[in-house]
Protein backbone atom coordinates (compact mmCIF):
# COMPACT_ATOMS: atom_id res chain seq x y z
CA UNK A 1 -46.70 91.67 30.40
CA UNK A 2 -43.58 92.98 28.68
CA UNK A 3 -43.21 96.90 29.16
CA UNK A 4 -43.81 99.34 26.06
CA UNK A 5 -39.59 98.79 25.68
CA UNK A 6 -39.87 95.31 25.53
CA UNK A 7 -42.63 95.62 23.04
CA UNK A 8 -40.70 98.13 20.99
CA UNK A 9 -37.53 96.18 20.81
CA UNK A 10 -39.55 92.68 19.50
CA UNK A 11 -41.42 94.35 16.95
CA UNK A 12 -37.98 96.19 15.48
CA UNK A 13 -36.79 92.12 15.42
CA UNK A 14 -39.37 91.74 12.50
CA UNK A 15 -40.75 88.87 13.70
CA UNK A 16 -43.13 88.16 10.59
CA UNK A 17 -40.65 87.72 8.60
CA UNK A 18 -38.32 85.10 10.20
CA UNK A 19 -38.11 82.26 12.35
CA UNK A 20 -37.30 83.23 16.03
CA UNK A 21 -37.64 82.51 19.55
CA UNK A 22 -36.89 85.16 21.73
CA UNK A 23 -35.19 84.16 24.91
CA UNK A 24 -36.19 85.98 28.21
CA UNK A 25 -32.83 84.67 30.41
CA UNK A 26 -33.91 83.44 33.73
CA UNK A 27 -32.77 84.44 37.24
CA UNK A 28 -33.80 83.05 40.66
CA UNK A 29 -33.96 84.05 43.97
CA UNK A 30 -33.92 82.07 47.12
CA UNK A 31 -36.11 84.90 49.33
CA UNK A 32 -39.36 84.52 49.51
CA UNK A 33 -39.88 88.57 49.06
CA UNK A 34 -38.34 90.55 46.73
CA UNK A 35 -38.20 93.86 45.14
CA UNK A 36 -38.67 93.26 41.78
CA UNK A 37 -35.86 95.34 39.99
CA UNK A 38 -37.12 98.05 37.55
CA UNK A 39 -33.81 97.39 35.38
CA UNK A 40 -31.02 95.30 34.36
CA UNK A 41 -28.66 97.53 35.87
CA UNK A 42 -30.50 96.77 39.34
CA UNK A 43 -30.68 92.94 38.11
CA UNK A 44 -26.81 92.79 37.42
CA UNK A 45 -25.83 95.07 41.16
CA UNK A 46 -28.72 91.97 43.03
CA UNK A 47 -26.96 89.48 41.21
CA UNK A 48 -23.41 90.63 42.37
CA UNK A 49 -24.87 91.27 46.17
CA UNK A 50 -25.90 87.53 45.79
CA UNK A 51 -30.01 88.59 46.08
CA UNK A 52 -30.10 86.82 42.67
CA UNK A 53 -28.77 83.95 40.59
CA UNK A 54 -28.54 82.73 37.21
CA UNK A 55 -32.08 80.28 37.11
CA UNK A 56 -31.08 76.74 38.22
CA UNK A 57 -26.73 77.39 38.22
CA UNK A 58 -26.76 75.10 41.28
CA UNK A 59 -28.83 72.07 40.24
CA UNK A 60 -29.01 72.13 37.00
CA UNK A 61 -26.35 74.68 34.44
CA UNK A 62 -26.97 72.99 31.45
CA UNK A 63 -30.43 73.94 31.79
CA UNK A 64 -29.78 77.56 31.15
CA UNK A 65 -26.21 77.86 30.57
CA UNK A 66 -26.44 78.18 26.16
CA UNK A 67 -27.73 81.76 27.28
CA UNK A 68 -24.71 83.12 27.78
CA UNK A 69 -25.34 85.32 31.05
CA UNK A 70 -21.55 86.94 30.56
CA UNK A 71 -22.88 87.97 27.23
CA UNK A 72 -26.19 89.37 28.43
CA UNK A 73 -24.43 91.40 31.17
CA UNK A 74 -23.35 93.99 28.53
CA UNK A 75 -25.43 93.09 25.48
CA UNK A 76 -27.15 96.45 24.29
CA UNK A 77 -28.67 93.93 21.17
CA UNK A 78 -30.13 90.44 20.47
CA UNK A 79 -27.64 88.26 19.48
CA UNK A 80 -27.89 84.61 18.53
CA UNK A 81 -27.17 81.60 20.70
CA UNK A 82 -26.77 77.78 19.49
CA UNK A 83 -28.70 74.62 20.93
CA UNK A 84 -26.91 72.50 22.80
CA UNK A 85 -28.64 69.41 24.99
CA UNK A 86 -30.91 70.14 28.15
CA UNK A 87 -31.19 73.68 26.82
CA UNK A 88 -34.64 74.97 27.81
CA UNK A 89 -34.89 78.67 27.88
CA UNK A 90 -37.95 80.90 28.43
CA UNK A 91 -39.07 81.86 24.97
CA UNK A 92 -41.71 83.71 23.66
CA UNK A 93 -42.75 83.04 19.79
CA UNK A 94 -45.31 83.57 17.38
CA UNK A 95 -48.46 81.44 17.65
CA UNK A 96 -47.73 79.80 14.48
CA UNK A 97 -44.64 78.08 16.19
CA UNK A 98 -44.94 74.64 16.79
CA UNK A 99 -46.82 73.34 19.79
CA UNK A 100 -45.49 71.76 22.71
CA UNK A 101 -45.18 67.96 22.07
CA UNK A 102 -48.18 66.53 24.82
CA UNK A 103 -46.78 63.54 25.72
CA UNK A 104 -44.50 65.37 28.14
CA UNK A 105 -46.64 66.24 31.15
CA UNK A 106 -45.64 67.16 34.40
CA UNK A 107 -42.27 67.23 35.10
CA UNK A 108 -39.38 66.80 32.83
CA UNK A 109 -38.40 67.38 29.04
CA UNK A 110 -41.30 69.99 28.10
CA UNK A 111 -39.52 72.69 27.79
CA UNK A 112 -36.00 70.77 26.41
CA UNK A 113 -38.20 69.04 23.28
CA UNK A 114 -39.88 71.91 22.54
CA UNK A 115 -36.50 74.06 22.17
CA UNK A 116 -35.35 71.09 20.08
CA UNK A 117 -37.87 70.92 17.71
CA UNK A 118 -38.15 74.59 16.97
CA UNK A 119 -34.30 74.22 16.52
CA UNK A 120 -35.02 71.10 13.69
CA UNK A 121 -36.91 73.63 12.20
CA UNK A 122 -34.11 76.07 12.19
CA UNK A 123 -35.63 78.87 14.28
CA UNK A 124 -33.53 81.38 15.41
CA UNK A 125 -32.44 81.49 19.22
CA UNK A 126 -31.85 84.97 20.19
CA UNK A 127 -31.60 86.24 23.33
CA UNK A 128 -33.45 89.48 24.20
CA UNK A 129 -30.15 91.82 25.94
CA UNK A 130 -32.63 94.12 27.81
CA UNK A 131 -35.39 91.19 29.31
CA UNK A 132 -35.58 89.13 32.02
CA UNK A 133 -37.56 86.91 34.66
CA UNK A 134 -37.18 85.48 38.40
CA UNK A 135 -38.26 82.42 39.25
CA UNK A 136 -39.36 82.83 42.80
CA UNK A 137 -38.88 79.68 45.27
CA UNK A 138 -41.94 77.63 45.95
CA UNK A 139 -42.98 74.29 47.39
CA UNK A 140 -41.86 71.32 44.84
CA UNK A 141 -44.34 70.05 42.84
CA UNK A 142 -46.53 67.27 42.70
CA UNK A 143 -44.40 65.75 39.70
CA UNK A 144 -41.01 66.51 40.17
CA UNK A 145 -41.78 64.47 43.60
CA UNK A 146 -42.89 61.83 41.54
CA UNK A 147 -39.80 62.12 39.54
CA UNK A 148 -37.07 62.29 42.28
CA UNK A 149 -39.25 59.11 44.22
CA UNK A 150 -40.61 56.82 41.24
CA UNK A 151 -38.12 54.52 39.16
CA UNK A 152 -41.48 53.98 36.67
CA UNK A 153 -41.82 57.65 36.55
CA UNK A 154 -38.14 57.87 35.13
CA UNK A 155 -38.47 54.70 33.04
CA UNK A 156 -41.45 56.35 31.84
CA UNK A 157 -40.20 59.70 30.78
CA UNK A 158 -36.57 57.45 29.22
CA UNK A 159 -38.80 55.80 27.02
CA UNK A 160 -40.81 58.85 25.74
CA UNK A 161 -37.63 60.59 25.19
CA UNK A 162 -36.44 58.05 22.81
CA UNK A 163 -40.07 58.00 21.13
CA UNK A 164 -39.32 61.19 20.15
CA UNK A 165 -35.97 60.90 19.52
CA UNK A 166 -37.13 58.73 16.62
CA UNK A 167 -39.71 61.21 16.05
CA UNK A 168 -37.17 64.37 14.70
CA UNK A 169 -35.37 61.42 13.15
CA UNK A 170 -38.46 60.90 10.77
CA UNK A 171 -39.45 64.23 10.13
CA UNK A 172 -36.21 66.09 9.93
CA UNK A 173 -34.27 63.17 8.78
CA UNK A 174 -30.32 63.57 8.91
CA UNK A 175 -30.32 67.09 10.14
CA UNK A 176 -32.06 65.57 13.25
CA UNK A 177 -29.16 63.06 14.04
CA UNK A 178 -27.26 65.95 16.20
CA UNK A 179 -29.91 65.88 18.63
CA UNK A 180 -29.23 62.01 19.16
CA UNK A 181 -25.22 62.39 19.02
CA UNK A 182 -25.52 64.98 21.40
CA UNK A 183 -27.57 63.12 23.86
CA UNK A 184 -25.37 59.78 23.82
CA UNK A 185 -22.11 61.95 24.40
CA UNK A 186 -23.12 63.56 27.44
């Protein structure tokens, strides 16, 4: 649950009134115990020592990378960030926000469609300066095994991609066409 701060600083961002998703940037550690720290100035000395690490820098940047974790290092306020492909922060949002699209189960593309459909619908990404989470490591799952070891699985997940893909296309019409650029360029 976000501290009394946290809850504070979101309701000065108005929420009610605008469109935003409020990115929680994402840290990992590769010990299996850990003192949680009680502040970002505790985060940022673990993440010089090396106890820490931006969430996924070694597999997977792109993931993560839009946040800006230079930026967050001495950001006292929100401040905006753009989409870019693969991007699939953290977020917390109002309930009204549109729900996860359901044909992406298990692993791969949850989080990245629904970051580029609240985009479509020009929410606002905006990264909280004074919040943040650890991913702790843990077994792999069931899916991403079926990922990394099934061709169909991949085919599968390709062809649901593109599905929606032609989904945004529909709905958002031109403005949508980025998302498509963007994925052919990479």
């Amino acid at each position: 649950y976000p501290s009394y701060h946290h809850r504070n600083s979101i309701q000065q961002l108005e929420l009610p009134q605008r469109k935003a998703a409020l990115i929680v940037p994402a840290f990992e550690t590769l010990h299996y115990r850990l003192t949680f720290p009680k502040s970002k100035a505790e985060l940022l000395s673990m993440l010089d020592m090396g106890s820490l690490y931006t969430f996924r820098y070694h597999v997977w940047p792109k993931g993560h990378a839009p946040t800006d974790y230079a930026k967050w290092r001495t950001a006292t306020v929100p401040y905006r960030v753009a989409w870019q492909p693969d991007f699939e922060p953290y977020v917390v949002v109002r309930r009204d926000c549109p729900r996860y699209d359901q044909r992406f189960v298990g692993f791969g593309w949850n989080k990245v469609s629904h970051i580029m459909e609240l985009d479509a619908q020009e929410y606002e990404l905006l990264v909280l300066p004074n919040a943040f989470m650890i991913h702790m490591p843990h077994a792999p799952s069931f899916d991403i095994s079926k990922f990394r070891l099934s061709a169909g699985y991949r085919g599968c997940l390709q062809t649901l991609r593109e599905e929606f893909h032609q989904d945004l296309s529909r709905r958002y019409g031109a403005a949508a066409l980025k998302y498509l650029t963007a994925e052919r360029s990479l």
